[in-house]
Protein backbone atom coordinates (compact mmCIF):
# COMPACT_ATOMS: atom_id res chain seq x y z
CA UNK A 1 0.00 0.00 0.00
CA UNK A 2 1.21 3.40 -0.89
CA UNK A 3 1.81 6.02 2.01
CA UNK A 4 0.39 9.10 1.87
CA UNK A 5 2.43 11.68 1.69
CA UNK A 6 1.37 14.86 3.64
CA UNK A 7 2.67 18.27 3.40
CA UNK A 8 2.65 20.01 6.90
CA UNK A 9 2.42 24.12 7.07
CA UNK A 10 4.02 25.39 9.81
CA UNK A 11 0.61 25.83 11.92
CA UNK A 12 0.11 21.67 11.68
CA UNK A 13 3.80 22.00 13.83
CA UNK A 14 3.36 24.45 16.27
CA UNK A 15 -0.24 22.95 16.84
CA UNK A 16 2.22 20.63 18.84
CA UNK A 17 1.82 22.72 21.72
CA UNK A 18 -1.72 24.85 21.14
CA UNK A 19 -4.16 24.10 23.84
CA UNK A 20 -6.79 23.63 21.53
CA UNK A 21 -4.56 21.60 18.96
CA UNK A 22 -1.90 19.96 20.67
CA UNK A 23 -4.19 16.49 20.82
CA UNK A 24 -4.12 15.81 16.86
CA UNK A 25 -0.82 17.61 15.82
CA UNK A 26 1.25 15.04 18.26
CA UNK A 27 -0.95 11.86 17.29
CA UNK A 28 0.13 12.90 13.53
CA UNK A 29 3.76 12.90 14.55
CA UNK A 30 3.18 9.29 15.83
CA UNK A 31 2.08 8.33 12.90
CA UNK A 32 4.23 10.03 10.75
CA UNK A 33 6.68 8.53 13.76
CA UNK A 34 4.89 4.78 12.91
CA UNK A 35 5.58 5.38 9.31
CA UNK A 36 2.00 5.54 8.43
CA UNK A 37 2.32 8.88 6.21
CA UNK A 38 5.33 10.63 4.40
CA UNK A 39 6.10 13.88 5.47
CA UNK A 40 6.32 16.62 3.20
CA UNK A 41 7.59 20.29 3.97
CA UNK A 42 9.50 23.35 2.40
CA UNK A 43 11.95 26.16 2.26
CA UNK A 44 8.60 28.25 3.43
CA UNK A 45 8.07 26.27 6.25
CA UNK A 46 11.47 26.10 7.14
CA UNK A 47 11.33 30.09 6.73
CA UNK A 48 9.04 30.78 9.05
CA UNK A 49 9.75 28.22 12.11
CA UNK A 50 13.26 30.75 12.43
CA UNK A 51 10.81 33.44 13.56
CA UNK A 52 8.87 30.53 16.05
CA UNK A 53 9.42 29.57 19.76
CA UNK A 54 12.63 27.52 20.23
CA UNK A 55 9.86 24.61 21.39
CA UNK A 56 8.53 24.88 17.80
CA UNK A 57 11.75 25.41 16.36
CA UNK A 58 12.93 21.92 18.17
CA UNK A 59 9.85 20.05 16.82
CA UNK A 60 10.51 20.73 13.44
CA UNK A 61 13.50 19.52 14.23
CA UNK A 62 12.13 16.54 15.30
CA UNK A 63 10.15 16.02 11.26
CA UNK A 64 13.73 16.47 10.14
CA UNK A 65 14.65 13.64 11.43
CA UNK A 66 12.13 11.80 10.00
CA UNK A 67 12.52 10.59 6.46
CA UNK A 68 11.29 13.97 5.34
CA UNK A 69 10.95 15.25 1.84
CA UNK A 70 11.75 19.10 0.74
CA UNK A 71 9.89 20.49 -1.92
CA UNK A 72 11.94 22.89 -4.06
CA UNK A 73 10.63 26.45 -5.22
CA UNK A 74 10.65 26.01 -9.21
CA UNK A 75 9.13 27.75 -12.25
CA UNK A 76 6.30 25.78 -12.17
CA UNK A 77 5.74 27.07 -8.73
CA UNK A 78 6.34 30.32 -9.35
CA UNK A 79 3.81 30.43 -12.11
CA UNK A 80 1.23 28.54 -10.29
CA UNK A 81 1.75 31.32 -7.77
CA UNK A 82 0.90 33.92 -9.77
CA UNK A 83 -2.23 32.24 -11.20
CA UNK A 84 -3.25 32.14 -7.60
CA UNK A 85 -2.36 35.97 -6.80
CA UNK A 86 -4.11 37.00 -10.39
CA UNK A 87 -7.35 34.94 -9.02
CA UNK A 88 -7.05 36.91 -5.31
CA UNK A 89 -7.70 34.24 -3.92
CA UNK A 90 -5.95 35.72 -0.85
CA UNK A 91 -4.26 39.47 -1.17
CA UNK A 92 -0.39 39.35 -1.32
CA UNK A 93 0.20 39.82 1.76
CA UNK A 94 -0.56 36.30 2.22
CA UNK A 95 2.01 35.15 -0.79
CA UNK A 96 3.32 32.62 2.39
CA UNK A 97 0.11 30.87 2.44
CA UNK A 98 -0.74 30.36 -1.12
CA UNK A 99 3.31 29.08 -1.72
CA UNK A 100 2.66 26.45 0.69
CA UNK A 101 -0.27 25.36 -1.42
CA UNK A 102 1.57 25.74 -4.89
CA UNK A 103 4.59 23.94 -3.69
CA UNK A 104 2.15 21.01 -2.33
CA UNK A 105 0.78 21.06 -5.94
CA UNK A 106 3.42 20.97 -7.91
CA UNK A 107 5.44 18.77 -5.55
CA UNK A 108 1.76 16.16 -6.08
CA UNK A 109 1.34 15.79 -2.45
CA UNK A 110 -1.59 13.67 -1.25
CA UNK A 111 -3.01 15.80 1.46
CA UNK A 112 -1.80 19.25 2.87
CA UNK A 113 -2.18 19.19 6.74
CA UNK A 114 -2.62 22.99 8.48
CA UNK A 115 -4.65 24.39 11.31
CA UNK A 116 -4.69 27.63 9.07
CA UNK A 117 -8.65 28.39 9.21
CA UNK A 118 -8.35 32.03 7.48
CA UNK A 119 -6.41 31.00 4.50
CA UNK A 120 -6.25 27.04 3.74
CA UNK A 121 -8.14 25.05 5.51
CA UNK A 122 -11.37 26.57 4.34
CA UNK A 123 -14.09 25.44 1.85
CA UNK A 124 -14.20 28.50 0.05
CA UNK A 125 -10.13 28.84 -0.32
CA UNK A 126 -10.19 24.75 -1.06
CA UNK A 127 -12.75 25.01 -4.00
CA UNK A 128 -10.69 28.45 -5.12
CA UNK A 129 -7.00 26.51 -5.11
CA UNK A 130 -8.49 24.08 -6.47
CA UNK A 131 -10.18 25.54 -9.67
CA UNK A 132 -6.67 27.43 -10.65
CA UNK A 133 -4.83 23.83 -10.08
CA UNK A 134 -7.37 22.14 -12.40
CA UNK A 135 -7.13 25.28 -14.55
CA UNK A 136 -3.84 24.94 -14.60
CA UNK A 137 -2.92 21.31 -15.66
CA UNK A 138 -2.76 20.20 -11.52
CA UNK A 139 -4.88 17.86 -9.60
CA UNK A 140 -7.06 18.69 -6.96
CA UNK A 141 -5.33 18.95 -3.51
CA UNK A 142 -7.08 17.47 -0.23
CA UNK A 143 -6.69 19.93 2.43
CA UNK A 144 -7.03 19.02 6.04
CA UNK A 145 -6.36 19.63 9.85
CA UNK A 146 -4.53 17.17 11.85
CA UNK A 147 -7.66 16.01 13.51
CA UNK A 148 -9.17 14.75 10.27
CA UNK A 149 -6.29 13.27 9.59
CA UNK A 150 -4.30 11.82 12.71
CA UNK A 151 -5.45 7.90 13.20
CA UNK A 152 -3.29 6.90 15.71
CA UNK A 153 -4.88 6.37 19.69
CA UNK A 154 -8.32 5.95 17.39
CA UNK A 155 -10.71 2.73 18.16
CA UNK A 156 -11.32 1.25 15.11
């Protein structure tokens, strides 16, 4: 059986240690641990844990050590980039968020994992990556929070 692999934002990380979160984003790390998903991450990510707390910092330390795989930045990023910016499907400011979702496309991840409500993990921002990825010669990315995804500690 093929393992998913799952690109994790920087919020799906530092969820490791949210009150609210903390549950889910540490029973994905044991599975990720159990080798029941591949992780996936990014210069982006890697950008902005150096501006996180040293806690955070160490944890994505921790999916280092893992056998991890970095997505590159490419043309075919960039361009799927600026499809999303020329769609506004979030204003520029945001350029972070939507990069994280280009990479996962062009890098043909199964499932991007993020406890970002405001810019990814929302139906209307789903259905809106997801029309400029079809648009653009991409599939359709999945786009979940560590709770939908996390299995391990589950009765079956």
């Amino acid at each position: 059986m093929k393992i998913p692999r799952i690109y994790l934002d920087t919020s799906a990380i530092g969820g490791c240690f949210d009150e609210e979160f903390h549950i889910w984003s540490n029973a994905l790390f044991e599975d990720i641990r159990m080798g029941l998903f591949k992780p996936v991450t990014s210069p982006v990510v890697a950008a902005e844990i150096q501006d996180a707390p040293a806690r955070v910092q160490k944890k994505y330390e921790e999916l280092l050590s893992f056998d991890i795989e970095i997505l590159e930045d490419s043309e075919n990023v960039a361009n799927l980039l600026e499809a999303y910016v020329k769609h506004e499907i979030l204003a520029e400011r945001f350029i972070d968020d939507m990069n994280h979702i280009a990479l996962a496309t062009v890098g043909s991840v199964d499932i991007v994992i993020s406890w970002n409500f405001k810019h990814i993990v929302r139906y209307d921002k789903i259905r809106q990556f997801n029309a400029v990825n079809i648009e653009c010669g991409y599939k359709a990315l999945e786009i979940y929070t560590p709770r939908e995804v996390a299995g391990h500690g589950k009765e079956i």
